[in-house]
PDB file of N, CA and C in Angstrom:
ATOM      1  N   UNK A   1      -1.226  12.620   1.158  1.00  0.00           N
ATOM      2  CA  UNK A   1      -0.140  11.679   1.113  1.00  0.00           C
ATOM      3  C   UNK A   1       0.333  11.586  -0.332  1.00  0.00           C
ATOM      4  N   UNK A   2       1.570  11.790  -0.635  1.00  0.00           N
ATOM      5  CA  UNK A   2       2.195  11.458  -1.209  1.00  0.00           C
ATOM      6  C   UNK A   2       3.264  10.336  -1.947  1.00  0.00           C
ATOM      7  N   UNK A   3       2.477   9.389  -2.467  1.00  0.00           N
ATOM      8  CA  UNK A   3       3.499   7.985  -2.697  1.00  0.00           C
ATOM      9  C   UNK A   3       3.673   7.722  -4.420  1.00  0.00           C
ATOM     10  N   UNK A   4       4.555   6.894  -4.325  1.00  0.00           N
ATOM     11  CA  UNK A   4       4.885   6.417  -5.899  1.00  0.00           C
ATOM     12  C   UNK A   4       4.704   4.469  -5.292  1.00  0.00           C
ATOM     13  N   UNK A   5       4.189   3.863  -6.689  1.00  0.00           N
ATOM     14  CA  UNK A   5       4.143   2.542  -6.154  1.00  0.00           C
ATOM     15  C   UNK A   5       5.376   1.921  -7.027  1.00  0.00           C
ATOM     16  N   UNK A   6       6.740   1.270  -6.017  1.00  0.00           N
ATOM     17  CA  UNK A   6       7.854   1.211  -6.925  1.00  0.00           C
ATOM     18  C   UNK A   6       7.818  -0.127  -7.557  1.00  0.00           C
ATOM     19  N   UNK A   7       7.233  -1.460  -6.885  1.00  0.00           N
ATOM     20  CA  UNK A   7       6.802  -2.508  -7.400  1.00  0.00           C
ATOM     21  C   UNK A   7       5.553  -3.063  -6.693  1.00  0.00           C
ATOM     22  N   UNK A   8       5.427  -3.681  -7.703  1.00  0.00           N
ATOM     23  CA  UNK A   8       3.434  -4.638  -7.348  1.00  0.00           C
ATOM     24  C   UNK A   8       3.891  -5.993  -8.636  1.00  0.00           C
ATOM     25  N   UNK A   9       3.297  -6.963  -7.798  1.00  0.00           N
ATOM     26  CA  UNK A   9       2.554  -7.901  -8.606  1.00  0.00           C
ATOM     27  C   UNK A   9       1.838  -9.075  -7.987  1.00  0.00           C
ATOM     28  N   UNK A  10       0.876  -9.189  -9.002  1.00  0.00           N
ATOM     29  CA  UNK A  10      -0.419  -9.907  -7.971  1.00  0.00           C
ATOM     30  C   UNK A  10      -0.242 -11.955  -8.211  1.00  0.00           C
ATOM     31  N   UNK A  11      -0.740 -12.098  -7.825  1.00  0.00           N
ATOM     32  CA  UNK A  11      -0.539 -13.883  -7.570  1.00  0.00           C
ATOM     33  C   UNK A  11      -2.087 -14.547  -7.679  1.00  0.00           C
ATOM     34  N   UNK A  12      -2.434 -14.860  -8.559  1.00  0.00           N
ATOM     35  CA  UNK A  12      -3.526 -15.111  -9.015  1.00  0.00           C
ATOM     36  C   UNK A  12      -4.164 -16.385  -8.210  1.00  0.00           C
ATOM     37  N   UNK A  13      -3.374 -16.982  -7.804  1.00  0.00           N
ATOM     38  CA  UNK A  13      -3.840 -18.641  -7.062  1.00  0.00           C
ATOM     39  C   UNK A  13      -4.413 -17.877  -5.684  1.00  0.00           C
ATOM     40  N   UNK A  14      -3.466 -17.099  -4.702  1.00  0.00           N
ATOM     41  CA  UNK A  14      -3.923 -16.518  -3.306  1.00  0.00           C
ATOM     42  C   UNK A  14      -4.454 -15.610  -3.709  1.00  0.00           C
ATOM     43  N   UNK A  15      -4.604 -15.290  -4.832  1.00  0.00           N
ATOM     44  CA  UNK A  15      -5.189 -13.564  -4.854  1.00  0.00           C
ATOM     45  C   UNK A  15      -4.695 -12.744  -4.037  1.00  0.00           C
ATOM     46  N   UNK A  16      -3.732 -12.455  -4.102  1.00  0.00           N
ATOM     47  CA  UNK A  16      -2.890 -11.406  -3.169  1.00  0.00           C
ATOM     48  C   UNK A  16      -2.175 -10.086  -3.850  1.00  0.00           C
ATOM     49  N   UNK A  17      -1.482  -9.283  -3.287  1.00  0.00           N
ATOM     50  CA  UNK A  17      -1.038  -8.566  -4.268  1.00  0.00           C
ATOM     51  C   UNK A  17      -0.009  -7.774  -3.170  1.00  0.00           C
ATOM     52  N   UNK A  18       1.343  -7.993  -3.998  1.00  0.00           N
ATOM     53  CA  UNK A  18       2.184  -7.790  -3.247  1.00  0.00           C
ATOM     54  C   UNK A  18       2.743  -6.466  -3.933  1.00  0.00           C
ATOM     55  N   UNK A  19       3.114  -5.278  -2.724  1.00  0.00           N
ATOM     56  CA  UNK A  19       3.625  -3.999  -3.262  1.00  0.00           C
ATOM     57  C   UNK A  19       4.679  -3.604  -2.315  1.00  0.00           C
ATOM     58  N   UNK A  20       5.213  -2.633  -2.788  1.00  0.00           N
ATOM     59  CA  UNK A  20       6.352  -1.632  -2.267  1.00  0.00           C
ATOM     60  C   UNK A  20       5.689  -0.270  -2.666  1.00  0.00           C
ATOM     61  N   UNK A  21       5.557   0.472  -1.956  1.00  0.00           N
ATOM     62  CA  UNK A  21       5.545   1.665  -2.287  1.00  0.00           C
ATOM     63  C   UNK A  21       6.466   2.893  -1.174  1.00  0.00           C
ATOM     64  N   UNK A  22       6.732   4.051  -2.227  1.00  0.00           N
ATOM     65  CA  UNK A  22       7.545   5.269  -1.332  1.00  0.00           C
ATOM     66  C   UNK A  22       6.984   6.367  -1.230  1.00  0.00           C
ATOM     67  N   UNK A  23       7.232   7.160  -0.642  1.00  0.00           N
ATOM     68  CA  UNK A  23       6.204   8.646  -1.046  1.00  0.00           C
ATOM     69  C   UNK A  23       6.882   9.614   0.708  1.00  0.00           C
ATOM     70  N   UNK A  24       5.589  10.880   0.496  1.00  0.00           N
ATOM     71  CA  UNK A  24       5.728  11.428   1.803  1.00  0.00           C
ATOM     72  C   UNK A  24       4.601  11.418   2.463  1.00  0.00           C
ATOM     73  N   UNK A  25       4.529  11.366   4.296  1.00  0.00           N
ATOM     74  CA  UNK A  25       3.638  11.852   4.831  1.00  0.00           C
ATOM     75  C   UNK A  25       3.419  13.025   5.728  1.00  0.00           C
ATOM     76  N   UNK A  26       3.020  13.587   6.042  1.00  0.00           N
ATOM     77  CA  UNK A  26       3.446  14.872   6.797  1.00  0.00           C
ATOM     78  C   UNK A  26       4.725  15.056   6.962  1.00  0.00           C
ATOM     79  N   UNK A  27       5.487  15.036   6.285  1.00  0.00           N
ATOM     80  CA  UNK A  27       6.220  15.919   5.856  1.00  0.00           C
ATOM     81  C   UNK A  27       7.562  14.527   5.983  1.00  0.00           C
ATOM     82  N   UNK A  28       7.362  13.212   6.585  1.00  0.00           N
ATOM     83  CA  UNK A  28       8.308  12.242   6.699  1.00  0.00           C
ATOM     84  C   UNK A  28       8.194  10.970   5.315  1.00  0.00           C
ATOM     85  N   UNK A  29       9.609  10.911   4.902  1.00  0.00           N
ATOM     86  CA  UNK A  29       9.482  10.060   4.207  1.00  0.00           C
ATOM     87  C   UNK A  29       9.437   8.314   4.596  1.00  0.00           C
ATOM     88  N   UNK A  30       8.647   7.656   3.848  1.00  0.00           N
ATOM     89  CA  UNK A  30       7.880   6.246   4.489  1.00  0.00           C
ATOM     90  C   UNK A  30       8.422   5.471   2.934  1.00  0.00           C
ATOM     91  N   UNK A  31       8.854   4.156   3.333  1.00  0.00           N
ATOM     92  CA  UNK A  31       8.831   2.588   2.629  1.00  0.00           C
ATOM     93  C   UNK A  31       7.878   2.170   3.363  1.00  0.00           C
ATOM     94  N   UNK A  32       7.136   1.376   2.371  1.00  0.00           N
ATOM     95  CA  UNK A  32       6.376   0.453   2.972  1.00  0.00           C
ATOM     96  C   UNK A  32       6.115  -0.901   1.678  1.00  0.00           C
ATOM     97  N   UNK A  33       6.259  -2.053   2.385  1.00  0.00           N
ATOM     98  CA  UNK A  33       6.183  -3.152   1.512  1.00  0.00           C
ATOM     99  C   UNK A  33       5.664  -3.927   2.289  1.00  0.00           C
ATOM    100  N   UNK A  34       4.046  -4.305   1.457  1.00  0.00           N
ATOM    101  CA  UNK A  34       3.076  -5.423   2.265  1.00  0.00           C
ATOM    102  C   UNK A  34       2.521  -6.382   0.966  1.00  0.00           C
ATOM    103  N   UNK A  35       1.181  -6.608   1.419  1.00  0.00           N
ATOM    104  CA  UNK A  35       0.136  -7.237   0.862  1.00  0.00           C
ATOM    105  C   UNK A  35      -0.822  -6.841   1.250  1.00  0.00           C
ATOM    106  N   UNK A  36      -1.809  -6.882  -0.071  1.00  0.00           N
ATOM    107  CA  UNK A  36      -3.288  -6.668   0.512  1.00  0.00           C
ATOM    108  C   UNK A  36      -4.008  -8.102  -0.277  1.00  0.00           C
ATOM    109  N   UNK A  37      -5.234  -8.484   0.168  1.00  0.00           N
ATOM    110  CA  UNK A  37      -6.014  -9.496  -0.453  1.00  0.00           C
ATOM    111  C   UNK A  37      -7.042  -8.573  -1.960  1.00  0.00           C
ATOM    112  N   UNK A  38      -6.973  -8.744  -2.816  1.00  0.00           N
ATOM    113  CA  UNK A  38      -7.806  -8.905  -3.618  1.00  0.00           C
ATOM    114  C   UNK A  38      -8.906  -9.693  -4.636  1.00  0.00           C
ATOM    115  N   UNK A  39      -9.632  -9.618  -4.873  1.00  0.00           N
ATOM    116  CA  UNK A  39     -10.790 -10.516  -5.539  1.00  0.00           C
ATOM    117  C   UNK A  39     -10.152 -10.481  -7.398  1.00  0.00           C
ATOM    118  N   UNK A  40      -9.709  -9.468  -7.717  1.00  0.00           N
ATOM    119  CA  UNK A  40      -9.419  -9.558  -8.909  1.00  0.00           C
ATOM    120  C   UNK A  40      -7.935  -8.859  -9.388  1.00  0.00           C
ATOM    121  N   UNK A  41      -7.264  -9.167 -10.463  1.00  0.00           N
ATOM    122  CA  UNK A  41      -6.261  -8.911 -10.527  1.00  0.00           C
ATOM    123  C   UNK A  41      -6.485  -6.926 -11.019  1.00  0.00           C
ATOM    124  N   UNK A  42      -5.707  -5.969 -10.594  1.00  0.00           N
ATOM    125  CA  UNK A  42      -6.129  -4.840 -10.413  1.00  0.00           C
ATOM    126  C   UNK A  42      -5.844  -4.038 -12.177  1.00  0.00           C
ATOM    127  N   UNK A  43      -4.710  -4.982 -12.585  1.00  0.00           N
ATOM    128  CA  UNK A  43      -4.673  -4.716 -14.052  1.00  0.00           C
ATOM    129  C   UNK A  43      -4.370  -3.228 -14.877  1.00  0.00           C
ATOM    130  N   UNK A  44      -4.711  -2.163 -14.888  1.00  0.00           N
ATOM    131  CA  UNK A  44      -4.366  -1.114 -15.015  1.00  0.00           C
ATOM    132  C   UNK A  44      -3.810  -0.321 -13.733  1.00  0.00           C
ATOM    133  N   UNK A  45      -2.726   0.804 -13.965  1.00  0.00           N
ATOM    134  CA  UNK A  45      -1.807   1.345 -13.267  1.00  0.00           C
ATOM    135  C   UNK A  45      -2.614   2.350 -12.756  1.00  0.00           C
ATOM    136  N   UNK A  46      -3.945   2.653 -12.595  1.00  0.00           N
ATOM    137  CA  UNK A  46      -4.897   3.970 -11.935  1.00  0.00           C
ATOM    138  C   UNK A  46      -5.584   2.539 -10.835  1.00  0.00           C
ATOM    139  N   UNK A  47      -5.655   1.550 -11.463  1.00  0.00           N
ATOM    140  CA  UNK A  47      -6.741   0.771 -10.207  1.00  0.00           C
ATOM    141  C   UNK A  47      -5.621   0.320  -9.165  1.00  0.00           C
ATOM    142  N   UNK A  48      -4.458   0.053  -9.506  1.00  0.00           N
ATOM    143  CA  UNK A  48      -3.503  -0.388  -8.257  1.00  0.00           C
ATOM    144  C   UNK A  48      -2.437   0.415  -8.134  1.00  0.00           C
ATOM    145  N   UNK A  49      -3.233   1.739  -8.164  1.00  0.00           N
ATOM    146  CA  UNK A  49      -2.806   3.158  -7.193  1.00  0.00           C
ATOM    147  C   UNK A  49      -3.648   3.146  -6.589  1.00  0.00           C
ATOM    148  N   UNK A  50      -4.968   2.902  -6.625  1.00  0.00           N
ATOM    149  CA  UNK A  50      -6.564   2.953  -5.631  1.00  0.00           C
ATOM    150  C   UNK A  50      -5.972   2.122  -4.695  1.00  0.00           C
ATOM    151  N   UNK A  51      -6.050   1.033  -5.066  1.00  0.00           N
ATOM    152  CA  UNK A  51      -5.880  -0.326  -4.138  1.00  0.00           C
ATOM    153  C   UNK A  51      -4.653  -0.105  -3.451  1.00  0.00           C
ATOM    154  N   UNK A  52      -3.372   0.285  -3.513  1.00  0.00           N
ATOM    155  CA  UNK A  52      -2.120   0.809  -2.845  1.00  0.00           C
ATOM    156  C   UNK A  52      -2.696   2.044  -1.783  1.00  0.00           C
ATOM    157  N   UNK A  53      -3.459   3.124  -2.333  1.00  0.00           N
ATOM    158  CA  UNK A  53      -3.611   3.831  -1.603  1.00  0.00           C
ATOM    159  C   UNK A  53      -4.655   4.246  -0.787  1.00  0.00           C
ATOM    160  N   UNK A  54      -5.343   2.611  -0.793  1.00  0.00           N
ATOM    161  CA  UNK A  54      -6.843   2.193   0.306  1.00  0.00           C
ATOM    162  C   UNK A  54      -6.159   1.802   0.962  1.00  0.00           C
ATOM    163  N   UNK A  55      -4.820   0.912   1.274  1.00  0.00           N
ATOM    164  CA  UNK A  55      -4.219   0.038   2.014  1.00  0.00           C
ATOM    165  C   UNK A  55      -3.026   0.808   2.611  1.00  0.00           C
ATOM    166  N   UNK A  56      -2.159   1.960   2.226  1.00  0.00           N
ATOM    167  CA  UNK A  56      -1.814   2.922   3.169  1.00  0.00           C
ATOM    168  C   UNK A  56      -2.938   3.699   3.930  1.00  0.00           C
ATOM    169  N   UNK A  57      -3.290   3.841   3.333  1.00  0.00           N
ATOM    170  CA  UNK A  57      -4.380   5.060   4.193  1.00  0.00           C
ATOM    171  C   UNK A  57      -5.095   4.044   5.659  1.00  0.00           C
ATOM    172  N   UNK A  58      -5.314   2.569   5.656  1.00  0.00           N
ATOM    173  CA  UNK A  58      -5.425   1.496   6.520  1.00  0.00           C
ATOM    174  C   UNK A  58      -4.428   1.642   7.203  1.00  0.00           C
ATOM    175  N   UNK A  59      -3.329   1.396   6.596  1.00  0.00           N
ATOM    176  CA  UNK A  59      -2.133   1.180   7.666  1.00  0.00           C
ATOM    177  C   UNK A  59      -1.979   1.840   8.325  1.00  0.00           C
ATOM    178  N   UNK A  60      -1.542   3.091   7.640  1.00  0.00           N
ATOM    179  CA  UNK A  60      -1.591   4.855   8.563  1.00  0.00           C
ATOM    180  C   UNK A  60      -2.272   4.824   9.566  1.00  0.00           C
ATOM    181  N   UNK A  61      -3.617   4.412   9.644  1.00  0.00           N
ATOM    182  CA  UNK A  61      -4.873   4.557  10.874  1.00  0.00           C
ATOM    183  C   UNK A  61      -4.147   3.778  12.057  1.00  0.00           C
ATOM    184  N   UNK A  62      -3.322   2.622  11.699  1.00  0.00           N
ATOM    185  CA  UNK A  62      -3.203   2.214  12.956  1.00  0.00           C
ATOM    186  C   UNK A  62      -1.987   2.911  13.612  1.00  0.00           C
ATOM    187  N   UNK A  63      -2.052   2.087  15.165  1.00  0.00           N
ATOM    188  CA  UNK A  63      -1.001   2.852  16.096  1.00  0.00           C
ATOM    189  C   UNK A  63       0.373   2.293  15.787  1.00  0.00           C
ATOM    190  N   UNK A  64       1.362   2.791  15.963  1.00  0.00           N
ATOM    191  CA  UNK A  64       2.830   2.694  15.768  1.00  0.00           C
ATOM    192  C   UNK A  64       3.434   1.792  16.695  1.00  0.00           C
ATOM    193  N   UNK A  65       4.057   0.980  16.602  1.00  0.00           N
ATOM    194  CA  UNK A  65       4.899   0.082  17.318  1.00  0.00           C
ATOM    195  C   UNK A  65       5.025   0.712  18.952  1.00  0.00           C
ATOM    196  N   UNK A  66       4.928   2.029  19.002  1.00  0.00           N
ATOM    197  CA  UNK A  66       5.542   2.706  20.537  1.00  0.00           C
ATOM    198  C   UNK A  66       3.837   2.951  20.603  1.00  0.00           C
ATOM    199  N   UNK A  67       2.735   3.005  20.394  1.00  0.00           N
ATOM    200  CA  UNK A  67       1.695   3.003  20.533  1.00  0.00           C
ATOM    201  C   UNK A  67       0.608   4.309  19.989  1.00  0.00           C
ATOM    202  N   UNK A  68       1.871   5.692  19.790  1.00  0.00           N
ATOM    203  CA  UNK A  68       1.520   6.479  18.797  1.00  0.00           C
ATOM    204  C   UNK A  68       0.806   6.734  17.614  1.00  0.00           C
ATOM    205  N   UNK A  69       0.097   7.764  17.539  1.00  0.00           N
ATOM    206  CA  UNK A  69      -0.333   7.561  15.790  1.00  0.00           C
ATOM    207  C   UNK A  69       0.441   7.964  14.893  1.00  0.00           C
ATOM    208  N   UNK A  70       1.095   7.439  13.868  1.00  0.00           N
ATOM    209  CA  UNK A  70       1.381   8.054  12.849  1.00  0.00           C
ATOM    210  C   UNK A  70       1.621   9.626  12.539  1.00  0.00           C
TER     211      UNK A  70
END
């Protein structure tokens, strides 16, 4: 998988961390803009590419609105 993370920023009170990211996946291009929960703020641009791309690679697993996988 292929993504760029186009914005993030985390919220220190919920500990949350809110992103956008773009990229490719087999061969289709994907937006995706969520949240994930974190314990600490991720702070450097290599740890919240980890954390962006633990939480696609989650999402991906699940089934698609029509019940499909990804």
């Amino acid at each position: 998988m292929d993504f760029k993370v186009v914005a993030a920023s985390y919220n220190t009170a919920a500990n949350m961390l809110n992103y956008t990211a773009t990229g490719l996946r087999d061969g289709l291009r994907f937006t995706v803009s969520s949240r994930v929960k974190c314990l600490k703020d991720p702070g450097s641009a290599e740890r919240l590419h980890m954390v962006v791309l633990l939480a696609l690679t989650d999402h991906f697993k699940r089934p698609s609105p029509s019940g499909r996988r990804w």
